[in-house]
PDB file of N, CA and C in Angstrom:
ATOM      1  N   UNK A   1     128.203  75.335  97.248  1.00  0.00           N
ATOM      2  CA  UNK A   1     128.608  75.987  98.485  1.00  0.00           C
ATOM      3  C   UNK A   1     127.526  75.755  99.536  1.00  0.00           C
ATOM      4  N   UNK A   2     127.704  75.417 101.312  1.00  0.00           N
ATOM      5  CA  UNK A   2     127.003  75.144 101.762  1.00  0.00           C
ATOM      6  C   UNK A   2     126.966  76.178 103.080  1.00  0.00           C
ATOM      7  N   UNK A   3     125.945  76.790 103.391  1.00  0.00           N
ATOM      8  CA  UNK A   3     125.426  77.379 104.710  1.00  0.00           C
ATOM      9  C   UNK A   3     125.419  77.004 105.828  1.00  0.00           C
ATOM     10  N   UNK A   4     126.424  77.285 106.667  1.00  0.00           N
ATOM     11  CA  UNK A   4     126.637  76.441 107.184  1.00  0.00           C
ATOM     12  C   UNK A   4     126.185  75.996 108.098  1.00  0.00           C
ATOM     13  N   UNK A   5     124.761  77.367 108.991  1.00  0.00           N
ATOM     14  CA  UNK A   5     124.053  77.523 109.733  1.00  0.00           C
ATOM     15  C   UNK A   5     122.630  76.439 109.486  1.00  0.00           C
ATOM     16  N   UNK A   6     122.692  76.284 108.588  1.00  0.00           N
ATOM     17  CA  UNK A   6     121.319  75.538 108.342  1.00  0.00           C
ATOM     18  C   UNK A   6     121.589  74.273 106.968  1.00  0.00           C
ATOM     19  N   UNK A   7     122.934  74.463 106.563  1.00  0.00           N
ATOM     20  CA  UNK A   7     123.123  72.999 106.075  1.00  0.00           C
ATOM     21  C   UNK A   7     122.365  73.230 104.719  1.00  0.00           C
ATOM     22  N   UNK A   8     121.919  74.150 104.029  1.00  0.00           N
ATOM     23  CA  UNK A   8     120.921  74.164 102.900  1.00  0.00           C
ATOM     24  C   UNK A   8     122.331  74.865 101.607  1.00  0.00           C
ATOM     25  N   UNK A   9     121.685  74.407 100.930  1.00  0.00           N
ATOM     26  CA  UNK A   9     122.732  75.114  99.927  1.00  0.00           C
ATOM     27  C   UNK A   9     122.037  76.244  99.221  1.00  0.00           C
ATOM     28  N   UNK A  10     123.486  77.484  99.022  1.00  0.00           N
ATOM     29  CA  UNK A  10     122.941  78.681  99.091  1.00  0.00           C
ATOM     30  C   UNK A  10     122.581  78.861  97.895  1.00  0.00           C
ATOM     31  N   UNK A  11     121.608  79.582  97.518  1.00  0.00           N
ATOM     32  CA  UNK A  11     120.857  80.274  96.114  1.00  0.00           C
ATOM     33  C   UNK A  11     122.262  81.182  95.686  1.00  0.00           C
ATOM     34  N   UNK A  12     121.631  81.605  94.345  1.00  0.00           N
ATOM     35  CA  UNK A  12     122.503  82.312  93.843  1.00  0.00           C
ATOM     36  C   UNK A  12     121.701  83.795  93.092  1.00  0.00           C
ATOM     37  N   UNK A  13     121.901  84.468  92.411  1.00  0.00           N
ATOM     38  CA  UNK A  13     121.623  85.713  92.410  1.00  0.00           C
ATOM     39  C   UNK A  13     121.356  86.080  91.008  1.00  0.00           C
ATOM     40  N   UNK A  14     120.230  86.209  90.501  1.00  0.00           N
ATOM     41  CA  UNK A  14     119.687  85.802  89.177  1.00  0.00           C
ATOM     42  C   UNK A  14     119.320  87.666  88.185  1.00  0.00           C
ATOM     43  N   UNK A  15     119.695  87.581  86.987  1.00  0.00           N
ATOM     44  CA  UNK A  15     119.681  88.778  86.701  1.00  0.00           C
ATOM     45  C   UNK A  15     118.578  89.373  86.467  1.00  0.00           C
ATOM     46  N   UNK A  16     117.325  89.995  86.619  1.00  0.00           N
ATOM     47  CA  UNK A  16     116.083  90.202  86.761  1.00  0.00           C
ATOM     48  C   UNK A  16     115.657  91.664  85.923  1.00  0.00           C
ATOM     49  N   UNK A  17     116.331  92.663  86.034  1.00  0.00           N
ATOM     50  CA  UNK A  17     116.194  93.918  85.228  1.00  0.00           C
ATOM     51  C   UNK A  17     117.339  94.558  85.523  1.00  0.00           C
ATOM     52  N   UNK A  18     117.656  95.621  84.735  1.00  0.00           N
ATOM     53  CA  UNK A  18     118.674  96.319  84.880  1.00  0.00           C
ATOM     54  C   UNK A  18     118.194  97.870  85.269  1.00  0.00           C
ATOM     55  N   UNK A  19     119.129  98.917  85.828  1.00  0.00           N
ATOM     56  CA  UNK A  19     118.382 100.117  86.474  1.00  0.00           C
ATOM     57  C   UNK A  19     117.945 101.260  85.278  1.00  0.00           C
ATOM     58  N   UNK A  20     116.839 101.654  85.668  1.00  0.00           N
ATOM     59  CA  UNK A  20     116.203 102.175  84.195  1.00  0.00           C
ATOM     60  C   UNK A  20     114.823 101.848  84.207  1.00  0.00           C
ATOM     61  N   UNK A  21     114.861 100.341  83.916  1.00  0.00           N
ATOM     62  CA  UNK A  21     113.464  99.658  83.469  1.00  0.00           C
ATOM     63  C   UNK A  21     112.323 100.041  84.557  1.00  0.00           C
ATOM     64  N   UNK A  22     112.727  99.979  85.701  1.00  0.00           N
ATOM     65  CA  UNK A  22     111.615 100.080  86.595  1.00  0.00           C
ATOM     66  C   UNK A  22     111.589 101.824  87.151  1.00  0.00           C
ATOM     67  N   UNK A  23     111.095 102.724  87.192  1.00  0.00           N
ATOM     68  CA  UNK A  23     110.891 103.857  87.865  1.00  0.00           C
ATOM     69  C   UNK A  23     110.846 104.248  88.857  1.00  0.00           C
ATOM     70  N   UNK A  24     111.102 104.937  89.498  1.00  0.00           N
ATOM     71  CA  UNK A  24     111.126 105.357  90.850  1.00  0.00           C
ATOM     72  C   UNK A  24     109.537 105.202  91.272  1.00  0.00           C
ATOM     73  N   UNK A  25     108.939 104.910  92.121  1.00  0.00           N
ATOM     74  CA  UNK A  25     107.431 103.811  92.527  1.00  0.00           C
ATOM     75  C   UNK A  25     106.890 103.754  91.640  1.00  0.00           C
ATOM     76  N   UNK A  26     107.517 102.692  91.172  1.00  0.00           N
ATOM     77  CA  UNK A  26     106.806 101.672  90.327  1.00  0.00           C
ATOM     78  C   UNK A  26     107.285 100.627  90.678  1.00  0.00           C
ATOM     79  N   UNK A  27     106.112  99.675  90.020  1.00  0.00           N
ATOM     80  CA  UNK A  27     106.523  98.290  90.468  1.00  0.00           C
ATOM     81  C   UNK A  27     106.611  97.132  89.077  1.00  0.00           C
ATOM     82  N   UNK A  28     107.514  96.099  89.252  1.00  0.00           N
ATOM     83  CA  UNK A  28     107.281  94.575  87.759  1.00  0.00           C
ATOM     84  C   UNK A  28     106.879  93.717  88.663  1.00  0.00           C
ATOM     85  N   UNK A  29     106.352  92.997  88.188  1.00  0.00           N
ATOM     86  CA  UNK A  29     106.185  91.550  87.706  1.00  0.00           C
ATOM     87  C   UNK A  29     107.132  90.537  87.183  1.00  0.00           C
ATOM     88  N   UNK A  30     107.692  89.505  87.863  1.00  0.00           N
ATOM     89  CA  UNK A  30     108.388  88.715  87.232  1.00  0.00           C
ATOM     90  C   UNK A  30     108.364  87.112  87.232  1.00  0.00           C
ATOM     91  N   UNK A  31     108.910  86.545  86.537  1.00  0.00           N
ATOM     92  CA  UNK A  31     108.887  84.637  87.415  1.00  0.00           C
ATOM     93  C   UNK A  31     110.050  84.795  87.470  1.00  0.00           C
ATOM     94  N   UNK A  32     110.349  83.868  88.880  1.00  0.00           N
ATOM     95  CA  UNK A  32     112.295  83.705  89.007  1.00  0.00           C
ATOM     96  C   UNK A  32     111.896  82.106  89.559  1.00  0.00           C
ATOM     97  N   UNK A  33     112.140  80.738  88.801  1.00  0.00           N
ATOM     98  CA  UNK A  33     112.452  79.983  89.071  1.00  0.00           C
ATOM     99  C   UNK A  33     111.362  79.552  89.141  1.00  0.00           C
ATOM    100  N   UNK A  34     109.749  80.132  88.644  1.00  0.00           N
ATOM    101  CA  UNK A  34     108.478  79.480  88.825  1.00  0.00           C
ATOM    102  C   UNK A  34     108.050  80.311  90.180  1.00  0.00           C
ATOM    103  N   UNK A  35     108.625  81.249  90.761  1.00  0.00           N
ATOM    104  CA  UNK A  35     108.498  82.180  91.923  1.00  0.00           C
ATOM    105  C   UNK A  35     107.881  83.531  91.683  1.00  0.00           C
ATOM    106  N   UNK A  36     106.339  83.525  91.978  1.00  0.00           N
ATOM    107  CA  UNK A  36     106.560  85.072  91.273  1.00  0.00           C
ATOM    108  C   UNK A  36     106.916  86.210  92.336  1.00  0.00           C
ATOM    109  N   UNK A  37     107.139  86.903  91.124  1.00  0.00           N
ATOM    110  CA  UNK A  37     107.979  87.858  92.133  1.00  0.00           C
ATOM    111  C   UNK A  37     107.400  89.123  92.274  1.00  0.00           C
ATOM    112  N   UNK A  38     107.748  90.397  92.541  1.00  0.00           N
ATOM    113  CA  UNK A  38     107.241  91.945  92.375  1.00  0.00           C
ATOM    114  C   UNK A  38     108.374  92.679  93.031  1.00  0.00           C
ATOM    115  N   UNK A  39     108.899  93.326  91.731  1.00  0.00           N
ATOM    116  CA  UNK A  39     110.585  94.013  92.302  1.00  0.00           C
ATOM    117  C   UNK A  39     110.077  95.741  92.260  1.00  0.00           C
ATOM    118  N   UNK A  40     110.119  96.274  93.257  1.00  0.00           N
ATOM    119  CA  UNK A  40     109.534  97.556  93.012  1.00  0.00           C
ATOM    120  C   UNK A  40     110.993  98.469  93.480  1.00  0.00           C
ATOM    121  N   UNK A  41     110.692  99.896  92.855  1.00  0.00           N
ATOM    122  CA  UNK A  41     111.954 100.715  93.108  1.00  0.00           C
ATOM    123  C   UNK A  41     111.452 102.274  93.903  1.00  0.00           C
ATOM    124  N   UNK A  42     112.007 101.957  95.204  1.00  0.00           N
ATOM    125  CA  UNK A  42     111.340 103.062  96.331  1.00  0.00           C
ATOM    126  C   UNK A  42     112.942 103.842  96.130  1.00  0.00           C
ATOM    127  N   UNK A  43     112.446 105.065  95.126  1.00  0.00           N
ATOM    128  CA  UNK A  43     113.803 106.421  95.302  1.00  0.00           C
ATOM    129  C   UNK A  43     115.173 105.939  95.330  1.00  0.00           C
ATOM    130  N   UNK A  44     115.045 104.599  94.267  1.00  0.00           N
ATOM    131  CA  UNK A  44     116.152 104.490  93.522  1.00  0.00           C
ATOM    132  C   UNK A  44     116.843 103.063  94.357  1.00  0.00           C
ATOM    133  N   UNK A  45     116.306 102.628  95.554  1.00  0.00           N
ATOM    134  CA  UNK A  45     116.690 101.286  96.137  1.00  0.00           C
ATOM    135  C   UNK A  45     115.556 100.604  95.434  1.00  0.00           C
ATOM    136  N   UNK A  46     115.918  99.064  95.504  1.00  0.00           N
ATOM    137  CA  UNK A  46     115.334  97.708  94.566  1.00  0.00           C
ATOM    138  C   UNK A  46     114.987  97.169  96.160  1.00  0.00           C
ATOM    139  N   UNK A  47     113.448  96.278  95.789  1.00  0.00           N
ATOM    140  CA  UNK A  47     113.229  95.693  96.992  1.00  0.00           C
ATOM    141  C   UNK A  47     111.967  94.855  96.303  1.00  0.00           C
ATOM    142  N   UNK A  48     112.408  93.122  96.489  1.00  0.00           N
ATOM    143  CA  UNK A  48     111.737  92.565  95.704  1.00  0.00           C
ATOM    144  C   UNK A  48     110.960  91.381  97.259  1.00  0.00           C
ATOM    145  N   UNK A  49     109.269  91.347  96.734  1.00  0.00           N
ATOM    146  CA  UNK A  49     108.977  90.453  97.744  1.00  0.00           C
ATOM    147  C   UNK A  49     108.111  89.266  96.644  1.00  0.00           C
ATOM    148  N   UNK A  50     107.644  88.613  97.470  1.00  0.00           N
ATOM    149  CA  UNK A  50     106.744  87.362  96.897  1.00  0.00           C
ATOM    150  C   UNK A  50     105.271  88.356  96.287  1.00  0.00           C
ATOM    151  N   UNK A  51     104.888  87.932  94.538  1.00  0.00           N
ATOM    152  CA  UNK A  51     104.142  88.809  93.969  1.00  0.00           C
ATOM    153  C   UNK A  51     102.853  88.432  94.820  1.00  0.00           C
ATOM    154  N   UNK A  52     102.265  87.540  95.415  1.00  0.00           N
ATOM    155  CA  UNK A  52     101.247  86.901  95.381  1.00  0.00           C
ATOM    156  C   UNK A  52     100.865  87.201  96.835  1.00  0.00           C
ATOM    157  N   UNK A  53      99.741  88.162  97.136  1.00  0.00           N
ATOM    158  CA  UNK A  53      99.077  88.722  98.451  1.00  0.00           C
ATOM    159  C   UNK A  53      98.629  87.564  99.127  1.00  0.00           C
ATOM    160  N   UNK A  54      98.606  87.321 100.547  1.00  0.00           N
ATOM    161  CA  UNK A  54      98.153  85.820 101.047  1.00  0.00           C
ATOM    162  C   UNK A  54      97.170  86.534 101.633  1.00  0.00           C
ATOM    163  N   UNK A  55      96.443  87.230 101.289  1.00  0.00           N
ATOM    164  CA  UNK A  55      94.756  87.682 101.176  1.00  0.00           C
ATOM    165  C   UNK A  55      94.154  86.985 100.856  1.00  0.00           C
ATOM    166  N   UNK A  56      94.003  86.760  99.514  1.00  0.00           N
ATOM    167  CA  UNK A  56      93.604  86.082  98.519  1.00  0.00           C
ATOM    168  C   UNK A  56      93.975  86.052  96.860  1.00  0.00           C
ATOM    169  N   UNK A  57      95.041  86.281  97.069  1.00  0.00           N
ATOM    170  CA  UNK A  57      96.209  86.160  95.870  1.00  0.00           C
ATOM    171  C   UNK A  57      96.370  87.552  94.758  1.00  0.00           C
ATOM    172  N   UNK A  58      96.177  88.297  95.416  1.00  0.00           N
ATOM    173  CA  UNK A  58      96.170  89.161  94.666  1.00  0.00           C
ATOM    174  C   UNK A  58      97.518  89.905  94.192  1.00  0.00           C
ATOM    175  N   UNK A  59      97.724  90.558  93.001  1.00  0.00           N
ATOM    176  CA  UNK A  59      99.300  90.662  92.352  1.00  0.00           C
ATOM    177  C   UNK A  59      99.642  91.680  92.981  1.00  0.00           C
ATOM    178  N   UNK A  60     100.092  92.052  93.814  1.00  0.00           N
ATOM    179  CA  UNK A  60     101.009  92.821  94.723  1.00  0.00           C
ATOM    180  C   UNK A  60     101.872  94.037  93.586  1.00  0.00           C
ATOM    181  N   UNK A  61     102.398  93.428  92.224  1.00  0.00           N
ATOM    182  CA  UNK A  61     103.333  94.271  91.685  1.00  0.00           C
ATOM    183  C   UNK A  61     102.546  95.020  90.736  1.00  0.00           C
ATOM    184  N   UNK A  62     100.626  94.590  90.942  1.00  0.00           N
ATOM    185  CA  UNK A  62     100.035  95.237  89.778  1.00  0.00           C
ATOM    186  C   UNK A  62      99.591  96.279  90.792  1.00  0.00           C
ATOM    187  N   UNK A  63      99.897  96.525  92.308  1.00  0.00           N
ATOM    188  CA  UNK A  63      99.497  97.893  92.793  1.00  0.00           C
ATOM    189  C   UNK A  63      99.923  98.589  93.427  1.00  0.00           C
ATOM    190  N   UNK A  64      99.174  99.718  93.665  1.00  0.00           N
ATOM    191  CA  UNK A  64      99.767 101.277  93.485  1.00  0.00           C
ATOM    192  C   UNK A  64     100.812 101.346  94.939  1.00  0.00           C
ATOM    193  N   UNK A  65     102.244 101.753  94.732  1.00  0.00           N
ATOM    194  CA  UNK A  65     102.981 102.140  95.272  1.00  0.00           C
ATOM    195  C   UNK A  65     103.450 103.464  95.826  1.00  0.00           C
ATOM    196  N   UNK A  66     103.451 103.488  97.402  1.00  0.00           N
ATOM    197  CA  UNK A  66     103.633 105.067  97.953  1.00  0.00           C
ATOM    198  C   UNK A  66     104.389 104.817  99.031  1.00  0.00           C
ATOM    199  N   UNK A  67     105.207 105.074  98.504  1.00  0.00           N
ATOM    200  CA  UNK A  67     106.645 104.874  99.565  1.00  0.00           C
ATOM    201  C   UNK A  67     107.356 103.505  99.192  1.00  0.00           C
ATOM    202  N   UNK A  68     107.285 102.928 100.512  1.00  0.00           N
ATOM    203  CA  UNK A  68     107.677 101.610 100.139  1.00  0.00           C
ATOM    204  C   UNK A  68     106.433 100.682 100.884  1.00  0.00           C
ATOM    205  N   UNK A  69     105.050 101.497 100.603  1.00  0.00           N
ATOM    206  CA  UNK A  69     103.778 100.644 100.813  1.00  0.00           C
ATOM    207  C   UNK A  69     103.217 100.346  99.804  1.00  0.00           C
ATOM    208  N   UNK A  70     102.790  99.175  99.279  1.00  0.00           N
ATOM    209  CA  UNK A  70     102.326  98.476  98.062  1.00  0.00           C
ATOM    210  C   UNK A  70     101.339  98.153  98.224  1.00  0.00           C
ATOM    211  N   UNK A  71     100.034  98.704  97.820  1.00  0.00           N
ATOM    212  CA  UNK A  71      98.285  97.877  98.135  1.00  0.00           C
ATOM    213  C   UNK A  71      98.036  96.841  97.111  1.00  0.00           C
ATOM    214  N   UNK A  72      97.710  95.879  97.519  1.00  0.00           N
ATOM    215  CA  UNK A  72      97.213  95.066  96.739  1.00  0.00           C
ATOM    216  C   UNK A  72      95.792  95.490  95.844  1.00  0.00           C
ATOM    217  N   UNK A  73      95.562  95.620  94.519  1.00  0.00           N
ATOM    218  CA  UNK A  73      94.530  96.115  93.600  1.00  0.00           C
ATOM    219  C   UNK A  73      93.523  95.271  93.760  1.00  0.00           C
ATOM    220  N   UNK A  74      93.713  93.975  94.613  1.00  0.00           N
ATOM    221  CA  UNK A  74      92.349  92.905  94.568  1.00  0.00           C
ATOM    222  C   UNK A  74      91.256  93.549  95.830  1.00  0.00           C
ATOM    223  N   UNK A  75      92.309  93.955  97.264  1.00  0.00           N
ATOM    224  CA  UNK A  75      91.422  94.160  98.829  1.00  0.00           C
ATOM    225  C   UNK A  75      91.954  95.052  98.864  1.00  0.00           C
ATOM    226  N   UNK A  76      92.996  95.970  98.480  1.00  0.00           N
ATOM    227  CA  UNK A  76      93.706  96.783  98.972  1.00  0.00           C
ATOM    228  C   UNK A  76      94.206  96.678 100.588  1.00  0.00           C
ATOM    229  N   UNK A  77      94.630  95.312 100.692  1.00  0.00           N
ATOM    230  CA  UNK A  77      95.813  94.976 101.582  1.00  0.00           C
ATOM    231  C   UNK A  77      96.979  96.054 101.265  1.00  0.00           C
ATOM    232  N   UNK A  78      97.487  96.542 102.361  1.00  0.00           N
ATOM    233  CA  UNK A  78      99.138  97.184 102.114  1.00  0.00           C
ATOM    234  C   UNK A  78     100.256  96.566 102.825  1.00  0.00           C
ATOM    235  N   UNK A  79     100.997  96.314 102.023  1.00  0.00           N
ATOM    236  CA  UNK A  79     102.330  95.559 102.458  1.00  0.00           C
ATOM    237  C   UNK A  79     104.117  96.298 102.278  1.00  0.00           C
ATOM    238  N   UNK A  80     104.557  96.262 103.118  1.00  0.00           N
ATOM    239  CA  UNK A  80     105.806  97.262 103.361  1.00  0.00           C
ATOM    240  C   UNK A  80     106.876  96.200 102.521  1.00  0.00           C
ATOM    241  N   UNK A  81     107.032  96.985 101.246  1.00  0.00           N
ATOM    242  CA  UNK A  81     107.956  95.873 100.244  1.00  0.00           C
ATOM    243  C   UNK A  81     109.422  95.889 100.920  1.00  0.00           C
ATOM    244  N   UNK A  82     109.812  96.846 101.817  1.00  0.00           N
ATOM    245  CA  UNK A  82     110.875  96.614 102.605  1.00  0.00           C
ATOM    246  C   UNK A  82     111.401  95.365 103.618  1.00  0.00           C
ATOM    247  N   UNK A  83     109.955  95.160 104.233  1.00  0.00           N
ATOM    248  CA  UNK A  83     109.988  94.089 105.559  1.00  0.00           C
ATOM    249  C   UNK A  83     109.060  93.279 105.025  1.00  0.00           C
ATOM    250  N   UNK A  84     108.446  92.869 104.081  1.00  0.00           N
ATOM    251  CA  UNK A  84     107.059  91.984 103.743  1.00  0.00           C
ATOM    252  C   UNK A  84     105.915  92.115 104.808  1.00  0.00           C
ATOM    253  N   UNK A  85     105.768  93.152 106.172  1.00  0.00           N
ATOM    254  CA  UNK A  85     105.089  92.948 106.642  1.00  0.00           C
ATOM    255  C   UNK A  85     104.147  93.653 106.004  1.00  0.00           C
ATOM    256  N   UNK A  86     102.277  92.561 106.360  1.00  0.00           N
ATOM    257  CA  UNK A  86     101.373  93.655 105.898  1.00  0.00           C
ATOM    258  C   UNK A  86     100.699  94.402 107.324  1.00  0.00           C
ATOM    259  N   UNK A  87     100.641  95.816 106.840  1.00  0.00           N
ATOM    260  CA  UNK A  87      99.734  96.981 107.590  1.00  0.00           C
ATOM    261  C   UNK A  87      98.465  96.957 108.142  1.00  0.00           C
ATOM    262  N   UNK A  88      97.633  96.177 106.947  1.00  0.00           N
ATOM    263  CA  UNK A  88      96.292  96.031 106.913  1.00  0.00           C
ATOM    264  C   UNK A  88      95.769  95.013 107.860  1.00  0.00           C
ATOM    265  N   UNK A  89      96.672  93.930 107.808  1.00  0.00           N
ATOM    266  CA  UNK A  89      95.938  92.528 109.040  1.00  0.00           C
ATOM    267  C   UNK A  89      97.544  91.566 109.457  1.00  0.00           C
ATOM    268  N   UNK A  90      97.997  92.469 110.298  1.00  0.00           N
ATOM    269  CA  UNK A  90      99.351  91.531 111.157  1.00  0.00           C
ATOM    270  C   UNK A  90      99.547  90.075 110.797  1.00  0.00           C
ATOM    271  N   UNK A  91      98.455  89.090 111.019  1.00  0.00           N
ATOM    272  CA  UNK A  91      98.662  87.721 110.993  1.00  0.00           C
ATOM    273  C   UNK A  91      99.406  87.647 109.280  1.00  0.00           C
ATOM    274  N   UNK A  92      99.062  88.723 108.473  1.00  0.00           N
ATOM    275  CA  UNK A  92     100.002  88.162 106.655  1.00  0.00           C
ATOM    276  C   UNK A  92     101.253  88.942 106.809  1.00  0.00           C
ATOM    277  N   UNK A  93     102.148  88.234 106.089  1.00  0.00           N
ATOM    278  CA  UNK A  93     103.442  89.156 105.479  1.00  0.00           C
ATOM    279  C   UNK A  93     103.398  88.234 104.159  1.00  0.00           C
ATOM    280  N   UNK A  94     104.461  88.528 103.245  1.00  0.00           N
ATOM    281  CA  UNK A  94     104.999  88.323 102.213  1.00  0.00           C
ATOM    282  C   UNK A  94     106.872  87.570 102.428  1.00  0.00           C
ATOM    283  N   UNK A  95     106.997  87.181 101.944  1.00  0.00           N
ATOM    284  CA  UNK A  95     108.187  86.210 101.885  1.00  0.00           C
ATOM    285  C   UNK A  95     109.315  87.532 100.954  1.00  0.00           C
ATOM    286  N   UNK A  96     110.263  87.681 101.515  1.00  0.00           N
ATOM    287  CA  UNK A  96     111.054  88.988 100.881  1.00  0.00           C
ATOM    288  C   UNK A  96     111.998  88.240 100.464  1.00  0.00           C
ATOM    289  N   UNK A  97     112.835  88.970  98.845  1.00  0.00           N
ATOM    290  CA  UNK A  97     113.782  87.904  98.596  1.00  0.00           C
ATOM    291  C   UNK A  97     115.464  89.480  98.305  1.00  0.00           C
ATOM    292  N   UNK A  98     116.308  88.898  98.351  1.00  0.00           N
ATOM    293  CA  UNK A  98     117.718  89.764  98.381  1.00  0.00           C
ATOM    294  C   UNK A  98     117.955  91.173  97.581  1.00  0.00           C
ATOM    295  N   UNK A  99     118.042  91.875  97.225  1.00  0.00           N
ATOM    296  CA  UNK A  99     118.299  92.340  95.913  1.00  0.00           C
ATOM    297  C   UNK A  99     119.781  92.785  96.019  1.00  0.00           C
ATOM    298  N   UNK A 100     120.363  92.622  95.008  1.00  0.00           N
ATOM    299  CA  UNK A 100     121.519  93.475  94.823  1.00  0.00           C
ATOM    300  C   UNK A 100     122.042  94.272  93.324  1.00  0.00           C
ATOM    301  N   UNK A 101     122.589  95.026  93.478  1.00  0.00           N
ATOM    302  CA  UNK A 101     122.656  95.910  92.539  1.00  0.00           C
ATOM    303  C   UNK A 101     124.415  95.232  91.466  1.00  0.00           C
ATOM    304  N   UNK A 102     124.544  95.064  90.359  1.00  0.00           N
ATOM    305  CA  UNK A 102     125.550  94.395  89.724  1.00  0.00           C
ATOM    306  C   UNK A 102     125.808  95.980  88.950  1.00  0.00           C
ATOM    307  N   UNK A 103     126.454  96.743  89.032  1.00  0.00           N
ATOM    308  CA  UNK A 103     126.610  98.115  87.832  1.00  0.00           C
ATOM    309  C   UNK A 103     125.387  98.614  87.540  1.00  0.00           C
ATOM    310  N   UNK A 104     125.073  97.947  86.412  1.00  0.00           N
ATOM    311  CA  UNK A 104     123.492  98.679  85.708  1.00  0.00           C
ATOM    312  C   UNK A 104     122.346  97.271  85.897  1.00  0.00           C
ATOM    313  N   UNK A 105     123.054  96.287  86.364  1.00  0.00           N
ATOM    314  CA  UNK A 105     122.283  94.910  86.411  1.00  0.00           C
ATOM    315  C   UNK A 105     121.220  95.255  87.918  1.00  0.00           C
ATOM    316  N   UNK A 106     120.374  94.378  87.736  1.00  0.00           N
ATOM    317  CA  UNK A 106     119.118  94.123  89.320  1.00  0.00           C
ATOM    318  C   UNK A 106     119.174  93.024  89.013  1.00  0.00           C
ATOM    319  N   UNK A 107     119.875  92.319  90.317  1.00  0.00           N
ATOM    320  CA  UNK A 107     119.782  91.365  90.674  1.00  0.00           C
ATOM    321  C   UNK A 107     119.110  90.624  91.763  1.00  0.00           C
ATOM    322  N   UNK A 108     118.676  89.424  91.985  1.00  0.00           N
ATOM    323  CA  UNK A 108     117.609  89.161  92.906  1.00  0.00           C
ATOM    324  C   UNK A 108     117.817  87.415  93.228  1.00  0.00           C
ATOM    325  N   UNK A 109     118.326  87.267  94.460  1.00  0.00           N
ATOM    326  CA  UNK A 109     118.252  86.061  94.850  1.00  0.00           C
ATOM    327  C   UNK A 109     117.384  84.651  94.872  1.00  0.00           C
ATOM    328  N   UNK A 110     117.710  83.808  94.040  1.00  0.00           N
ATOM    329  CA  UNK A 110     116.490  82.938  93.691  1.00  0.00           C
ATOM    330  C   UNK A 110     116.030  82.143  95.036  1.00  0.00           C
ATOM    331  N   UNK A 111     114.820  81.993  94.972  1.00  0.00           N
ATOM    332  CA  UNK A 111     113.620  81.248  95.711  1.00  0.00           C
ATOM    333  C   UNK A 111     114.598  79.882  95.904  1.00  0.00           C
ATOM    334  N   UNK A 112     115.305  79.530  97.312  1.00  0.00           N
ATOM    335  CA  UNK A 112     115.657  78.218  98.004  1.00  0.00           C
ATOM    336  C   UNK A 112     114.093  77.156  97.339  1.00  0.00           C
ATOM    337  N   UNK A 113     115.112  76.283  97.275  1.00  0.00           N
ATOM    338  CA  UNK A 113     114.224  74.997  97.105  1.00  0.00           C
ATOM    339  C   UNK A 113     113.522  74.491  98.070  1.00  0.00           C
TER     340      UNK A 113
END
């Protein structure tokens, strides 16, 4: 199937956890396609961004979550897992990817080629 706005062909929607596994702020860790990921659950919505802080790479899904602000455990960068923007220094965001909910499935749109 093709997009028709940009001619790219569209990703598809990959099964990642189901609702349960992750807690209300808390955050995983995942690979989707060699992509890492960090799917965190702010009061029961799924909101998954790119795991990897463009700080200096730090795992985004290994820290502490309050709200839907995520500090990175390396600088404690904070990044809004809603919008990928970060708080701490404007010029970074994070690359945000789809989520959708399948019944009891979390699903999460794979990383375009």
């Amino acid at each position: 199937m093709k997009n028709g706005a940009r001619g790219d062909v569209m990703s598809e929607f990959v099964k990642v956890a189901r609702v349960g596994d992750i807690q209300a702020g808390t955050g995983k860790t995942l690979d989707l396609k060699g992509t890492p990921i960090a799917l965190f659950n702010v009061d029961g919505r799924y909101f998954a961004i790119h795991n990897t802080c463009p700080h200096e790479d730090g795992p985004l899904g290994e820290g502490e979550l309050c709200g839907s602000i995520v500090t990175c455990p390396r600088h404690a960068y904070e990044f809004d897992v809603i919008s990928g923007e970060c708080l701490t220094e404007s010029a970074y965001s994070v690359e945000q990817f789809e989520v959708r909910l399948d019944g009891d499935d979390i699903l999460v749109r794979e990383p375009e080629d």
